[in-house]
N, C-alpha and C. Protein backbone atom coordinates (compact mmCIF):
# COMPACT_ATOMS: atom_id res chain seq x y z
N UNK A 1 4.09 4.80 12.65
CA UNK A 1 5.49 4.58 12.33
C UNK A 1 5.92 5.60 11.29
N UNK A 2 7.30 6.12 11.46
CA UNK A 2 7.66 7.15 10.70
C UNK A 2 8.40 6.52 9.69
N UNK A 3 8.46 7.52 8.10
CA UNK A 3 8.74 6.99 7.23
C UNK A 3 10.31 7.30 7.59
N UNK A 4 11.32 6.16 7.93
CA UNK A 4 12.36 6.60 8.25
C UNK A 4 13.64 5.73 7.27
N UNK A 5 14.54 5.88 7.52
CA UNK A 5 16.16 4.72 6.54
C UNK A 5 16.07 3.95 7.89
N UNK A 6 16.65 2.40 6.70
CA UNK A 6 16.54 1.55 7.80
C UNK A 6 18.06 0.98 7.57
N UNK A 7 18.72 -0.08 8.41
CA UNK A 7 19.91 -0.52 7.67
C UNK A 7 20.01 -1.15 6.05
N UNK A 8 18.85 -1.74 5.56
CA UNK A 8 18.63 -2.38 4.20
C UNK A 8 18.47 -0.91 3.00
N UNK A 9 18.39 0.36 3.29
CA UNK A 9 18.80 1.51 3.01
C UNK A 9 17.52 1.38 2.07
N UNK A 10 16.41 1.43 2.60
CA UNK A 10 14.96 1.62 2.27
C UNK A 10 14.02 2.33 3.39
N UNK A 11 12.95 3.26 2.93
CA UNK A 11 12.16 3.64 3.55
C UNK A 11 11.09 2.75 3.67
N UNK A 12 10.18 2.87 4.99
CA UNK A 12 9.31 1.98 5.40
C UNK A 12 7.83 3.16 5.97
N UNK A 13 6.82 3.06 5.70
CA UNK A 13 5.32 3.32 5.65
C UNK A 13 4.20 2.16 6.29
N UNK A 14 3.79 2.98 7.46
CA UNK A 14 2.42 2.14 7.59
C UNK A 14 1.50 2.58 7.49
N UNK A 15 0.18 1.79 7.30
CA UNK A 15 -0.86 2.86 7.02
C UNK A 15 -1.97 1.46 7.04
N UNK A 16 -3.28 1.98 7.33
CA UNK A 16 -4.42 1.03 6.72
C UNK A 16 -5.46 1.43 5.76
N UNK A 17 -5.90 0.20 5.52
CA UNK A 17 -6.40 0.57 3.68
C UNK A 17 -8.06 -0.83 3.97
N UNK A 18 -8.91 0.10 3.07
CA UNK A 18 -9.90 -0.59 2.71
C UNK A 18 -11.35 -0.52 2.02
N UNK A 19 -10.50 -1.58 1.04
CA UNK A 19 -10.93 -1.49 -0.53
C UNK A 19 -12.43 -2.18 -0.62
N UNK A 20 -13.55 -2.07 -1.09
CA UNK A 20 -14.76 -3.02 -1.21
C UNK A 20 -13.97 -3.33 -2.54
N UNK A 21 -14.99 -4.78 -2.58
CA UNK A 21 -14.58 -5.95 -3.94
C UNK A 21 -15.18 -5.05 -4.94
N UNK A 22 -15.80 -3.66 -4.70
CA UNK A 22 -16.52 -3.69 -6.31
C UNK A 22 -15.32 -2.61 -6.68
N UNK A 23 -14.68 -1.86 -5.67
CA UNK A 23 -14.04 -0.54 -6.00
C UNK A 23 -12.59 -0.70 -6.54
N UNK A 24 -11.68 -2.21 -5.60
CA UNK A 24 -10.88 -3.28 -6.80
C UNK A 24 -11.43 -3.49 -8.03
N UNK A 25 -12.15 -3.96 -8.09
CA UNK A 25 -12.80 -4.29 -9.50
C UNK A 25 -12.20 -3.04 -10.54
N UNK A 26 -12.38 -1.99 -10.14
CA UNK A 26 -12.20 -0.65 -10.77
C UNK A 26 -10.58 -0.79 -11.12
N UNK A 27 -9.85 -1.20 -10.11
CA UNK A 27 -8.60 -1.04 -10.16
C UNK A 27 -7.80 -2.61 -11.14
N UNK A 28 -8.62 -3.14 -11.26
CA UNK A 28 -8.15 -4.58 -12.00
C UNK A 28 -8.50 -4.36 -12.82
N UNK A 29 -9.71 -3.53 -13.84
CA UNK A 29 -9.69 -3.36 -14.79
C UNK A 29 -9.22 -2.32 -15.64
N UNK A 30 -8.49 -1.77 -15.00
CA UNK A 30 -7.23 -0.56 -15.41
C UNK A 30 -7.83 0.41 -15.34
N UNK A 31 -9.13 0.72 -14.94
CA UNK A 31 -10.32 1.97 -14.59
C UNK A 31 -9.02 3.17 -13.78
N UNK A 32 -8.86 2.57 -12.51
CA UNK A 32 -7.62 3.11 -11.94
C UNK A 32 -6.66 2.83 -11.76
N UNK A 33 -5.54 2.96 -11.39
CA UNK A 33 -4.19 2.42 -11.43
C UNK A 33 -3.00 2.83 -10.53
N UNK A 34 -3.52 4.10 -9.77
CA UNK A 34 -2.86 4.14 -8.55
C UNK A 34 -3.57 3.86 -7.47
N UNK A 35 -3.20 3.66 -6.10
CA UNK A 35 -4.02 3.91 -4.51
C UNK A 35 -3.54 4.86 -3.99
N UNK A 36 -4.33 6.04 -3.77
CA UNK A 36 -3.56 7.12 -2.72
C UNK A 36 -3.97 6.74 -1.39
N UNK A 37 -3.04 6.58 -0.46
CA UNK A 37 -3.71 6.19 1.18
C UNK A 37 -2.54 7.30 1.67
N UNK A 38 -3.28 7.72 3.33
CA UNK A 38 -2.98 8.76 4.49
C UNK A 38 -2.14 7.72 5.03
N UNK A 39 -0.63 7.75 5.57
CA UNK A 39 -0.02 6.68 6.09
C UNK A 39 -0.71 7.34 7.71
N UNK A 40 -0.34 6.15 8.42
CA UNK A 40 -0.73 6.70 10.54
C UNK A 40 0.24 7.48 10.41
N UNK A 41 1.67 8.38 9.83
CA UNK A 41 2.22 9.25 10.30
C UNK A 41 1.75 10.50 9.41
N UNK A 42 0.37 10.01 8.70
CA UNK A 42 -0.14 11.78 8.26
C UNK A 42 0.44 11.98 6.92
N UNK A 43 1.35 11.16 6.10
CA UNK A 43 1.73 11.33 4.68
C UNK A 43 1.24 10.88 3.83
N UNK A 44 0.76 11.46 2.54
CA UNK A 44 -0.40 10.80 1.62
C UNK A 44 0.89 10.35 0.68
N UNK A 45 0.67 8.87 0.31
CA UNK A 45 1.44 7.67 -0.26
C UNK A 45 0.97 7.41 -1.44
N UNK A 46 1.23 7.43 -2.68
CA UNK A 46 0.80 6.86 -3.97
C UNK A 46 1.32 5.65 -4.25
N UNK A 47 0.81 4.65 -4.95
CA UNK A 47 1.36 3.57 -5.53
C UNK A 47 0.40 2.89 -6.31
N UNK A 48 1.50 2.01 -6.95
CA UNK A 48 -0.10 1.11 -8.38
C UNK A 48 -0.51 0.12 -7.54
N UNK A 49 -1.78 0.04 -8.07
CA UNK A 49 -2.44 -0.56 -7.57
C UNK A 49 -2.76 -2.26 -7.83
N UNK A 50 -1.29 -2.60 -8.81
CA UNK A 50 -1.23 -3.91 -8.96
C UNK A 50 -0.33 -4.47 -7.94
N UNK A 51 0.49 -3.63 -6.77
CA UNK A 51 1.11 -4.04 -6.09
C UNK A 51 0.34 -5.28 -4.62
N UNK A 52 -1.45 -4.59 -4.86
CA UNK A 52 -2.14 -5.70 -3.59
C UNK A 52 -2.91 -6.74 -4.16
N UNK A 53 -2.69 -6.86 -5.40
CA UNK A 53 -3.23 -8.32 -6.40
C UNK A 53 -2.76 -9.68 -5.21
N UNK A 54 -1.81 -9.07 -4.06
CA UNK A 54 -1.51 -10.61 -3.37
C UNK A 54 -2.45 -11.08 -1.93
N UNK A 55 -3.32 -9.17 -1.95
CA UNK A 55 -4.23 -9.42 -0.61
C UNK A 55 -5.41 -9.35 -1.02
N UNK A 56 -5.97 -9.55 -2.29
CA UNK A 56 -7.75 -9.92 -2.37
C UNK A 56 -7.84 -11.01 -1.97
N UNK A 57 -9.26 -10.39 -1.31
CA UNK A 57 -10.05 -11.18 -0.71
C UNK A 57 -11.45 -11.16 -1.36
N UNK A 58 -12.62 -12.27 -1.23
CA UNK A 58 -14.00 -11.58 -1.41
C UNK A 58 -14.50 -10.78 -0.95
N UNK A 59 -13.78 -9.90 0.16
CA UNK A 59 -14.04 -9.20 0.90
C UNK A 59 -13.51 -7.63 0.03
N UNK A 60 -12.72 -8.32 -0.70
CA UNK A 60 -11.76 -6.80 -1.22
C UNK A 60 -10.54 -6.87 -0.69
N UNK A 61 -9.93 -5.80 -0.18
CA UNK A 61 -8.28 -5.64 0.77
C UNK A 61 -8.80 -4.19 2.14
N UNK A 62 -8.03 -5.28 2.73
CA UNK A 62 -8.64 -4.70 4.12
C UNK A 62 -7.38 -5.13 5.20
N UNK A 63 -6.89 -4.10 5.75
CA UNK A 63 -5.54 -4.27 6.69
C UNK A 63 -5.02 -3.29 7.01
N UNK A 64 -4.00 -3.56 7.93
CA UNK A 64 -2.93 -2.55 7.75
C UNK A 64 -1.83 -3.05 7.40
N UNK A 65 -1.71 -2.23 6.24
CA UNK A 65 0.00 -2.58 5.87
C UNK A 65 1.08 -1.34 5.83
N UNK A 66 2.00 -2.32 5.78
CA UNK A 66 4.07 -1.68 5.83
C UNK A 66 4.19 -2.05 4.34
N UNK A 67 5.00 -1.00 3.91
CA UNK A 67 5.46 -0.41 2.58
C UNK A 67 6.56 -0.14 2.86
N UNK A 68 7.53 -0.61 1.97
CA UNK A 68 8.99 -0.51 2.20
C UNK A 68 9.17 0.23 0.72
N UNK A 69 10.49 1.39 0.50
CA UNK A 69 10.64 2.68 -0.54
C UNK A 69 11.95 2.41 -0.53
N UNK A 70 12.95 2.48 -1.36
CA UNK A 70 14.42 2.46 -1.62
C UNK A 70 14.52 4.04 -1.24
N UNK A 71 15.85 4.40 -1.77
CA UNK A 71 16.52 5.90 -1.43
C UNK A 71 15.76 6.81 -2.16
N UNK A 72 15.03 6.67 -3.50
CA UNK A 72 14.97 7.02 -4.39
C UNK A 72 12.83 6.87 -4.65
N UNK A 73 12.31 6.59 -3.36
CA UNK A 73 11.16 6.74 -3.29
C UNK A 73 10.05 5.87 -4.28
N UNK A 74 11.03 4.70 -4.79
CA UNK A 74 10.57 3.65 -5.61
C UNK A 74 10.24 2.27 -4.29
N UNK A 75 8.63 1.90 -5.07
CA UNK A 75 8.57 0.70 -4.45
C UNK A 75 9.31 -0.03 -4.35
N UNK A 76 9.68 -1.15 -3.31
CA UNK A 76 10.16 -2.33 -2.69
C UNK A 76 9.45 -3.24 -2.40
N UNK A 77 8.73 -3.47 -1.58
CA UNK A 77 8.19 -4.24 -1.09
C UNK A 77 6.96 -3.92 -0.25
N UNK A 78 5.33 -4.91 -0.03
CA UNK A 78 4.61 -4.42 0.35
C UNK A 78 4.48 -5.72 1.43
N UNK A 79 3.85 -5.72 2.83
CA UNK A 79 3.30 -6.30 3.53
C UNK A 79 1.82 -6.55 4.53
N UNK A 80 1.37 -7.58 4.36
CA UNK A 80 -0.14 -6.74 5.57
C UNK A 80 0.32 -7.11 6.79
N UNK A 81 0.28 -6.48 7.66
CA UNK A 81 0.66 -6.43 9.56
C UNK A 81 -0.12 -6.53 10.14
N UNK A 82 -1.90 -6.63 9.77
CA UNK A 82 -2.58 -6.58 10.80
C UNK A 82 -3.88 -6.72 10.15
N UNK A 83 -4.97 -6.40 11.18
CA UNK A 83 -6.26 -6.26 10.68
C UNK A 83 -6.78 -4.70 10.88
């Protein structure tokens, strides 16, 4: 999916991601603080990494998710879509 404007006048990103529980660990303890991921349309995406505090698992975070960007290339909103 391309990072494209939608009518809610935000950009949208998909991509999949997957974190082991020890390499979160890194990121919960402020070790790191961004995630760089390759979206499926080939664009490397930055964001903090307190934004997937809502998809640990014991497993870690593991999915694919949609990332929604205002005009202005600021987070909005994050979702998981899949496995």
């Amino acid at each position: 999916m391309n990072m494209t404007d939608s009518g809610e006048n935000f950009r949208r990103v998909r991509f999949s991601l997957r974190i082991s529980p020890d390499l979160y660990l890194s990121y919960y303890q402020g070790v790191a603080r961004a995630v760089v991921v390759k979206s499926f349309d080939g664009r490397t995406i930055q964001f903090p990494a307190n934004v997937l505090q809502q998809f640990v698992t014991h497993d870690g975070v593991n999915g694919v998710f949609e990332m929604d960007f205002d005009a202005n290339n600021k987070f909005v909103a994050i979702r998981r879509v899949g496995d």
